[in-house]
N, C-alpha and C. Protein backbone atom coordinates (compact mmCIF):
# COMPACT_ATOMS: atom_id res chain seq x y z
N UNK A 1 -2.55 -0.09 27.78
CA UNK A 1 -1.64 -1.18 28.00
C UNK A 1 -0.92 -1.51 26.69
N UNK A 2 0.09 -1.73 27.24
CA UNK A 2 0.98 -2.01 25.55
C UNK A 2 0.78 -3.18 24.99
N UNK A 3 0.68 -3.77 23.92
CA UNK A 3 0.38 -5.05 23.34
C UNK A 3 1.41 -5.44 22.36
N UNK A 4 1.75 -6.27 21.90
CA UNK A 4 2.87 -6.74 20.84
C UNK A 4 1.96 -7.57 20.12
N UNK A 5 2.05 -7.41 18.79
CA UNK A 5 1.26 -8.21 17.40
C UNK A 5 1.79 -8.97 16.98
N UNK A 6 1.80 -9.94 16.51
CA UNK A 6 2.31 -11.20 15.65
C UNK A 6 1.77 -11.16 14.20
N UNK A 7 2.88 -11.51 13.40
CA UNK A 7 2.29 -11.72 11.72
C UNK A 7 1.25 -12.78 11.68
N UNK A 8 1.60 -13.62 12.41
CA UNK A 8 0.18 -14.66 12.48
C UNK A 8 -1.01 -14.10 13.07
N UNK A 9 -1.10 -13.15 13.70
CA UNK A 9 -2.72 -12.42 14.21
C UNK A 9 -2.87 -11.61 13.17
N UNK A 10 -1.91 -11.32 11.89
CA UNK A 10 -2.66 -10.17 11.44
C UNK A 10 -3.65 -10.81 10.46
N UNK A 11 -4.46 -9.63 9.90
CA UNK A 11 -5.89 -10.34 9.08
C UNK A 11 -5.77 -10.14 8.01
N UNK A 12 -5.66 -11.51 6.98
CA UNK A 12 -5.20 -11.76 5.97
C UNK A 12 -6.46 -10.50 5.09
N UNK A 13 -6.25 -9.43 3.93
CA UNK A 13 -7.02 -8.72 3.44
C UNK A 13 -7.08 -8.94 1.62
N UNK A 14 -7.87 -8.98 0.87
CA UNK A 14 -7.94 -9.64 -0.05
C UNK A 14 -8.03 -8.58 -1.09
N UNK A 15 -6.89 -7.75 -1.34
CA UNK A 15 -6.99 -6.29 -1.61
C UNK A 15 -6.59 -7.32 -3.44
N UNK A 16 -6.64 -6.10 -4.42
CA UNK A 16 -6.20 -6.36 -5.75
C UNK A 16 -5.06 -5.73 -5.95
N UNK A 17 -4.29 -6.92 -6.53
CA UNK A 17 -2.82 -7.02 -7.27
C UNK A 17 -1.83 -6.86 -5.74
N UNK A 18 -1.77 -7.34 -4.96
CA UNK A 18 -1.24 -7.44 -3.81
C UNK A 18 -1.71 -8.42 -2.41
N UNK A 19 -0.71 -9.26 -1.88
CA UNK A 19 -1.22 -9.97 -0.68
C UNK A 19 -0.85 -8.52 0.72
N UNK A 20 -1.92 -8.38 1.37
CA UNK A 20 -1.43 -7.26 2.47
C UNK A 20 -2.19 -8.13 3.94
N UNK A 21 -1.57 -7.77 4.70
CA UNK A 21 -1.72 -8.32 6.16
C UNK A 21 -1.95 -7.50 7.21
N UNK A 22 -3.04 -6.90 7.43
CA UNK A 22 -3.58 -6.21 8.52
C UNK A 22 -3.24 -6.06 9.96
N UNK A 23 -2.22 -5.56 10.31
CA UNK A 23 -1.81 -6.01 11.58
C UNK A 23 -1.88 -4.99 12.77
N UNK A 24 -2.18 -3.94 12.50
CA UNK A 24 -2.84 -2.95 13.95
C UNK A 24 -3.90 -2.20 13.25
N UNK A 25 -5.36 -1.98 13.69
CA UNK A 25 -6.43 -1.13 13.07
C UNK A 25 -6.90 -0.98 14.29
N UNK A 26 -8.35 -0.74 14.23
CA UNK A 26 -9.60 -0.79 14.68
C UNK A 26 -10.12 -2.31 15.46
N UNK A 27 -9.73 -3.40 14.40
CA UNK A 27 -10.22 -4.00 14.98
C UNK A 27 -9.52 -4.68 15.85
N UNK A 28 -7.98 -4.43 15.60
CA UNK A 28 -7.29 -4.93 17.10
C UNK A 28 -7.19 -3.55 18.05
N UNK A 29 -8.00 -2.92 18.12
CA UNK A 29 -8.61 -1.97 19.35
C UNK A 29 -7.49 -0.69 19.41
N UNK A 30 -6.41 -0.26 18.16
CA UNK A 30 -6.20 0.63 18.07
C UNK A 30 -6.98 2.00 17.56
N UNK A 31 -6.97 3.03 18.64
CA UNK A 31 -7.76 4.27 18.70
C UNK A 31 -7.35 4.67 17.05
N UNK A 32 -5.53 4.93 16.99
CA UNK A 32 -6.00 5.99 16.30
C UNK A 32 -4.67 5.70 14.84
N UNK A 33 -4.91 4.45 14.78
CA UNK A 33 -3.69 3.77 13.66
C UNK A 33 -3.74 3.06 12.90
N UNK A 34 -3.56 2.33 12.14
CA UNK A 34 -3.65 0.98 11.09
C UNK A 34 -2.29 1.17 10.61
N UNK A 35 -1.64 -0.23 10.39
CA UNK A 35 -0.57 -0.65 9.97
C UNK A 35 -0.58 -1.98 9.08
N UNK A 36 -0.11 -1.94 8.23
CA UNK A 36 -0.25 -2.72 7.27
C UNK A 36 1.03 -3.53 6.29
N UNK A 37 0.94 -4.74 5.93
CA UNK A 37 2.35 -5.31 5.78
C UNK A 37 1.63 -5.58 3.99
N UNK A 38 2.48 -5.19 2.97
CA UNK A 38 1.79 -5.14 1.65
C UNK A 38 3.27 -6.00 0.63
N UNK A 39 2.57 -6.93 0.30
CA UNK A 39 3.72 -7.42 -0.75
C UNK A 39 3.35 -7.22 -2.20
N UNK A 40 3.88 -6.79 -2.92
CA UNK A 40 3.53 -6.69 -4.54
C UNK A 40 4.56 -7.48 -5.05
N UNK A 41 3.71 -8.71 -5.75
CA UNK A 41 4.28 -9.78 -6.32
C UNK A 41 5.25 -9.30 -7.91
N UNK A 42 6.11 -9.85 -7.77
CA UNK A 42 6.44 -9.25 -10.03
C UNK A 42 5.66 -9.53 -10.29
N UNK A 43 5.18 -8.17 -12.16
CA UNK A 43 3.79 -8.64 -12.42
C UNK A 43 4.42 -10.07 -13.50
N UNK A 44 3.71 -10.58 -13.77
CA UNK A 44 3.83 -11.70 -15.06
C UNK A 44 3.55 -10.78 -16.29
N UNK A 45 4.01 -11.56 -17.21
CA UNK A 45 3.84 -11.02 -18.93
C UNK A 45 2.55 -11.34 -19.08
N UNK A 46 1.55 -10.55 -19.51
CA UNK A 46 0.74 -10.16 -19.90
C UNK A 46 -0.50 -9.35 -18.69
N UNK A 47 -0.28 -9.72 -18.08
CA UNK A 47 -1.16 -9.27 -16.51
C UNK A 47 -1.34 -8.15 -16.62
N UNK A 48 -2.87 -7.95 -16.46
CA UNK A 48 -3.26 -6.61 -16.71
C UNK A 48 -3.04 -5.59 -15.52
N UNK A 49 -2.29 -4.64 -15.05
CA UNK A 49 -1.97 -3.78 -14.13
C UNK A 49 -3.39 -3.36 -13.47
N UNK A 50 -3.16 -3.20 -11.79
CA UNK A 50 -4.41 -2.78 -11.17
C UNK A 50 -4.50 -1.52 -11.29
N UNK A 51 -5.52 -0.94 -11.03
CA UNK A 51 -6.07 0.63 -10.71
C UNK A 51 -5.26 1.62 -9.63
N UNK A 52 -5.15 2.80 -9.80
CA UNK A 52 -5.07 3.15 -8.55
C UNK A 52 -6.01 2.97 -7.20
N UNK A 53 -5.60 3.77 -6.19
CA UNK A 53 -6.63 4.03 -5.19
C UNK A 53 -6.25 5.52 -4.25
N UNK A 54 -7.04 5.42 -3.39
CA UNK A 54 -6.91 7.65 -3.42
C UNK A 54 -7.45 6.77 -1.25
N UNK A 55 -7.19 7.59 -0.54
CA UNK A 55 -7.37 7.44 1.09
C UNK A 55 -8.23 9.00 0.52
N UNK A 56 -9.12 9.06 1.02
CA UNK A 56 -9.97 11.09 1.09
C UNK A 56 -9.53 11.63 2.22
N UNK A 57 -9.20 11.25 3.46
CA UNK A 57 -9.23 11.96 4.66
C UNK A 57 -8.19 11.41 5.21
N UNK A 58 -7.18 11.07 4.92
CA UNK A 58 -5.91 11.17 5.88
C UNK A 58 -4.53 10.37 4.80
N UNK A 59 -3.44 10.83 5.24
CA UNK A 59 -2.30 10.65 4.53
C UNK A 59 -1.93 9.31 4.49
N UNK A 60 -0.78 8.87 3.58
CA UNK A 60 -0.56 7.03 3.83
C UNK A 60 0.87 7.31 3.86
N UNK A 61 1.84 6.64 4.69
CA UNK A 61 3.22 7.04 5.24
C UNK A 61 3.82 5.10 4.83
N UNK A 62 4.38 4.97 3.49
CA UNK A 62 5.14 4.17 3.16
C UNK A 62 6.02 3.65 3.24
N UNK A 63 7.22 2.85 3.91
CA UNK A 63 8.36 1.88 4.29
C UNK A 63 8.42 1.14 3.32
N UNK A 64 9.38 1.30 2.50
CA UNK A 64 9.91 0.36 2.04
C UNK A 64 11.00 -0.81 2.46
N UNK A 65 10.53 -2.22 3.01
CA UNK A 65 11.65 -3.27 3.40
C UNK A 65 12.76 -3.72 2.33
N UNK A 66 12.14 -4.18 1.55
CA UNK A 66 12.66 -5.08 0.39
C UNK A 66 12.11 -4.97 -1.37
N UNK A 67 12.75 -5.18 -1.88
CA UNK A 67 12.23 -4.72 -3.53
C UNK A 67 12.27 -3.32 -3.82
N UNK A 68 12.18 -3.57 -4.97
CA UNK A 68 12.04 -2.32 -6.36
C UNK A 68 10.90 -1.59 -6.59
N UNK A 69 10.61 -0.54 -6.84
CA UNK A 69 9.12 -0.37 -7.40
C UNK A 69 9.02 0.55 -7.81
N UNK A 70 7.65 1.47 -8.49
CA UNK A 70 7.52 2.83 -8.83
C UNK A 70 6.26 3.13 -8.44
N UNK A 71 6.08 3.67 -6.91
CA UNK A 71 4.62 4.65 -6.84
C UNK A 71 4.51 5.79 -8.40
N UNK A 72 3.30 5.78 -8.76
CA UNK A 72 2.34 6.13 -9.61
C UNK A 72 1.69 7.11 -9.16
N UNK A 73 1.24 8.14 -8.93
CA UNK A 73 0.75 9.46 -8.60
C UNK A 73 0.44 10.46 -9.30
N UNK A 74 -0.71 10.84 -8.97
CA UNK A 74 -1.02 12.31 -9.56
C UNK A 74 0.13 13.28 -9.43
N UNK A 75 0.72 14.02 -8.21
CA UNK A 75 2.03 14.48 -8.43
C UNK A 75 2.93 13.92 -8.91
N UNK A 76 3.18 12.93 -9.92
CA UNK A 76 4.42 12.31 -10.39
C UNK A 76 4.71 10.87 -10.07
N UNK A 77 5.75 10.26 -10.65
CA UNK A 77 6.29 9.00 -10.37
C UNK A 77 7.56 9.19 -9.41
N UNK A 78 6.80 7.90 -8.16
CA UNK A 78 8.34 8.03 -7.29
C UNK A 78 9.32 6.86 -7.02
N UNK A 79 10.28 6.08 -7.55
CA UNK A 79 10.87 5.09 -7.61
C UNK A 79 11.46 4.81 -6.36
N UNK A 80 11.16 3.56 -5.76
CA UNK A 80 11.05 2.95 -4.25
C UNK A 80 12.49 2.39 -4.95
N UNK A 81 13.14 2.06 -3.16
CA UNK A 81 14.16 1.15 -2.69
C UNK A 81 14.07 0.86 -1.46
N UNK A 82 14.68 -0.43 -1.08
CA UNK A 82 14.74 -0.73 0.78
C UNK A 82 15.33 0.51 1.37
N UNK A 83 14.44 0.89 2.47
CA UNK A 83 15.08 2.01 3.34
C UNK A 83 13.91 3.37 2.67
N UNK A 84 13.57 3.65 1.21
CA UNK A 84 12.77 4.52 1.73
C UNK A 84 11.43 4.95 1.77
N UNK A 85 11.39 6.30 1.91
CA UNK A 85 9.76 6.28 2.74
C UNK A 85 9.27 7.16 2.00
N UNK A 86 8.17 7.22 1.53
CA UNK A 86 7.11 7.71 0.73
C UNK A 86 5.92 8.17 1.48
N UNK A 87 5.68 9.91 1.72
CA UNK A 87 4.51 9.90 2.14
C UNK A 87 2.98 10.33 0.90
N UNK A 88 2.32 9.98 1.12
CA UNK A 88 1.40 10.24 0.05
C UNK A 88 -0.03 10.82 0.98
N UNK A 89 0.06 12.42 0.35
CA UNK A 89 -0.78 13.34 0.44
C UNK A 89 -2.44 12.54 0.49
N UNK A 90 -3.30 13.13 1.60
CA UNK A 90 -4.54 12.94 1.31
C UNK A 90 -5.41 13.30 0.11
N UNK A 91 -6.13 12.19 -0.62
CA UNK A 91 -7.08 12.45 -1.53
C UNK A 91 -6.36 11.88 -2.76
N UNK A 92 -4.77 12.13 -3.10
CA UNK A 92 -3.90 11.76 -4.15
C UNK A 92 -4.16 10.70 -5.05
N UNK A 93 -4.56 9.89 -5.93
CA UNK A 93 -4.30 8.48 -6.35
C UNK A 93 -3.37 8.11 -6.35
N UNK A 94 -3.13 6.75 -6.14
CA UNK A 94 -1.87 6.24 -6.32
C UNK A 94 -1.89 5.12 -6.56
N UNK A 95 -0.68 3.85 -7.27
CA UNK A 95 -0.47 3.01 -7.45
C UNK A 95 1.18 2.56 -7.32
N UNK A 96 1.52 1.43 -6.76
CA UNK A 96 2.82 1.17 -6.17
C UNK A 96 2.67 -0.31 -6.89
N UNK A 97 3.73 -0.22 -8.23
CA UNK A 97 3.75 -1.31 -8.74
C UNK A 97 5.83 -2.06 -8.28
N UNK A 98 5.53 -3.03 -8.57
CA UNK A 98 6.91 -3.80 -8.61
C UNK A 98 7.61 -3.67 -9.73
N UNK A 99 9.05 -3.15 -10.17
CA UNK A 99 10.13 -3.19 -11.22
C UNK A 99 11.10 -4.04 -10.97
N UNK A 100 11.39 -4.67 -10.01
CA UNK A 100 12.26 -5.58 -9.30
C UNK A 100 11.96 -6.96 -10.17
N UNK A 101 12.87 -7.92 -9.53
CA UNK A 101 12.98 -9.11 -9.83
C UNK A 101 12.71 -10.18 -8.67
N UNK A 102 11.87 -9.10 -7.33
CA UNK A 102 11.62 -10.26 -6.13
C UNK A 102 10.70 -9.40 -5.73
N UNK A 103 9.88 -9.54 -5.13
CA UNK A 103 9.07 -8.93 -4.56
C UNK A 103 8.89 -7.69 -3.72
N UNK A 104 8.31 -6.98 -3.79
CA UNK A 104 8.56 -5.59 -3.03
C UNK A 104 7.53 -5.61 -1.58
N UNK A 105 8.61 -5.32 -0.86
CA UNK A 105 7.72 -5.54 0.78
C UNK A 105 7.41 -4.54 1.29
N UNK A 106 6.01 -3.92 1.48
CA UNK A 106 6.35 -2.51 2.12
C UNK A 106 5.40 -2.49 3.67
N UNK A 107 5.69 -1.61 4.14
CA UNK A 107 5.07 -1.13 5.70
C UNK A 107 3.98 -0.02 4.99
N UNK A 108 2.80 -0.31 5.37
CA UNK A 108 1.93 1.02 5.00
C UNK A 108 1.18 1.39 6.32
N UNK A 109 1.25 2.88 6.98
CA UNK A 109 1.08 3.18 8.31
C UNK A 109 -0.29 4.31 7.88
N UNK A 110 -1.16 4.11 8.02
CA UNK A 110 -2.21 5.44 8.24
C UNK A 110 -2.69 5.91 9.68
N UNK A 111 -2.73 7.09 9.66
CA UNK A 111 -3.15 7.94 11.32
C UNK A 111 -4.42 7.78 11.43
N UNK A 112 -5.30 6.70 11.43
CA UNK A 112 -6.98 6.30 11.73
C UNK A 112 -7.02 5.00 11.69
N UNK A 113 -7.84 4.68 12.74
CA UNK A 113 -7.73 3.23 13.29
C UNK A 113 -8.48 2.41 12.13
N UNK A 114 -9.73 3.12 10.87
CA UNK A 114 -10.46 2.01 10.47
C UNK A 114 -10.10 3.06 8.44
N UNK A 115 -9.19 2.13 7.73
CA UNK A 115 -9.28 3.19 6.36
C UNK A 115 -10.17 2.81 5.34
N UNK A 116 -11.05 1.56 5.52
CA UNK A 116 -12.01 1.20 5.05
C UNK A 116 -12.98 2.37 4.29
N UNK A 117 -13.23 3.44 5.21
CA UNK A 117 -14.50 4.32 5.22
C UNK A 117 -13.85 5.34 4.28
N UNK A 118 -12.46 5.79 4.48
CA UNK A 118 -11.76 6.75 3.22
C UNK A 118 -11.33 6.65 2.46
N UNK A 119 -11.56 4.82 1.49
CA UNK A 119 -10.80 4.81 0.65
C UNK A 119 -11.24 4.14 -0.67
N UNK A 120 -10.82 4.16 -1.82
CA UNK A 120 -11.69 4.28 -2.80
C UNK A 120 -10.47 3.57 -3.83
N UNK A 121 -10.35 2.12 -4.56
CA UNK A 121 -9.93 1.88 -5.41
C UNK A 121 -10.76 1.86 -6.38
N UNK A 122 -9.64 2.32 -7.91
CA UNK A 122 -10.03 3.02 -9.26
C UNK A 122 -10.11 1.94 -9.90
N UNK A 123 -10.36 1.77 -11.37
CA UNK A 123 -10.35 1.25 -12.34
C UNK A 123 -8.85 1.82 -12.72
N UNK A 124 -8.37 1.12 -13.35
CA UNK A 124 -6.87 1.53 -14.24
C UNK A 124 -6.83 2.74 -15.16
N UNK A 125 -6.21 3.85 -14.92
CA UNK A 125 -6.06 4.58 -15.89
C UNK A 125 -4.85 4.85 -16.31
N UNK A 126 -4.40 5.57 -17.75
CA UNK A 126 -3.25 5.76 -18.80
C UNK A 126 -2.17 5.95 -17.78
N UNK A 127 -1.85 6.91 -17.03
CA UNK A 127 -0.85 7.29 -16.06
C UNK A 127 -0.85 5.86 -15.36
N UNK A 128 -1.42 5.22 -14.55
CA UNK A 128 -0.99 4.42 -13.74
C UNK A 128 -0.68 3.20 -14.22
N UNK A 129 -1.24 3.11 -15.82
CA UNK A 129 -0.98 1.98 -16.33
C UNK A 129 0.20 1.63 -16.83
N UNK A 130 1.49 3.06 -17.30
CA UNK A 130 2.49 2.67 -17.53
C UNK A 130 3.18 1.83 -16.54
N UNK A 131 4.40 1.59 -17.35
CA UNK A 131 5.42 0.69 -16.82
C UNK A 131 5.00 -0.19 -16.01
N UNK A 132 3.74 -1.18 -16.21
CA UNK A 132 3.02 -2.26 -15.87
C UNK A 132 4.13 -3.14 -15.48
């Protein structure tokens, strides 16, 4: 049966260096999806930049709405704008910081209903720490 989600049902998630909003997984009884609404605030002057984080078993398919930014990656740096889409390889690290002057809004879509179990945030390292 088809269902329609509201930003107000989604489940507020208390991830680091980002507010993100949980809005189709597992636990709203999708088999085989999670969708996710991720804002990265500008950092402030002096704020220490977060870590990456790596998914092990399935890809992360990125939307960019609104804002500036630069995914951080083991294959390279990829500089975001509204409109595009970033897929990031399973296992990869990554970090998606803000360069903008407003906030960067993105859609983050993974193909498994629960990413809890594949995913692994880092401590900060040299590569991901540039351009804080």
């Amino acid at each position: 049966m088809a269902r329609i989600f509201t930003q107000a049902e989604a489940k507020q998630l208390g991830l680091p260096g980002r507010k993100a909003l949980e809005i189709v997984s597992g636990e709203t009884r999708s088999r085989g999806v999670t969708l996710r609404l991720a804002e990265i605030p500008i950092p402030k002057p002096g704020e220490a930049p977060r870590g990456p984080h790596q998914h092990y078993d399935f890809e992360e398919c990125i939307y960019v709405l609104s804002g500036t930014g630069t995914t951080y990656a083991d294959s390279g740096e990829f500089p975001l704008k509204p409109g595009d889409t970033l897929l990031m390889p399973a296992g990869e690290k990554h970090v998606t910081r803000n360069t903008g002057k407003e906030p960067l809004l993105l859609l983050c879509f993974f193909p498994v209903a629960d990413i809890t179990k594949g995913t692994q945030e880092h401590a900060s390292s040299p590569r991901a720490s540039r351009k804080s």
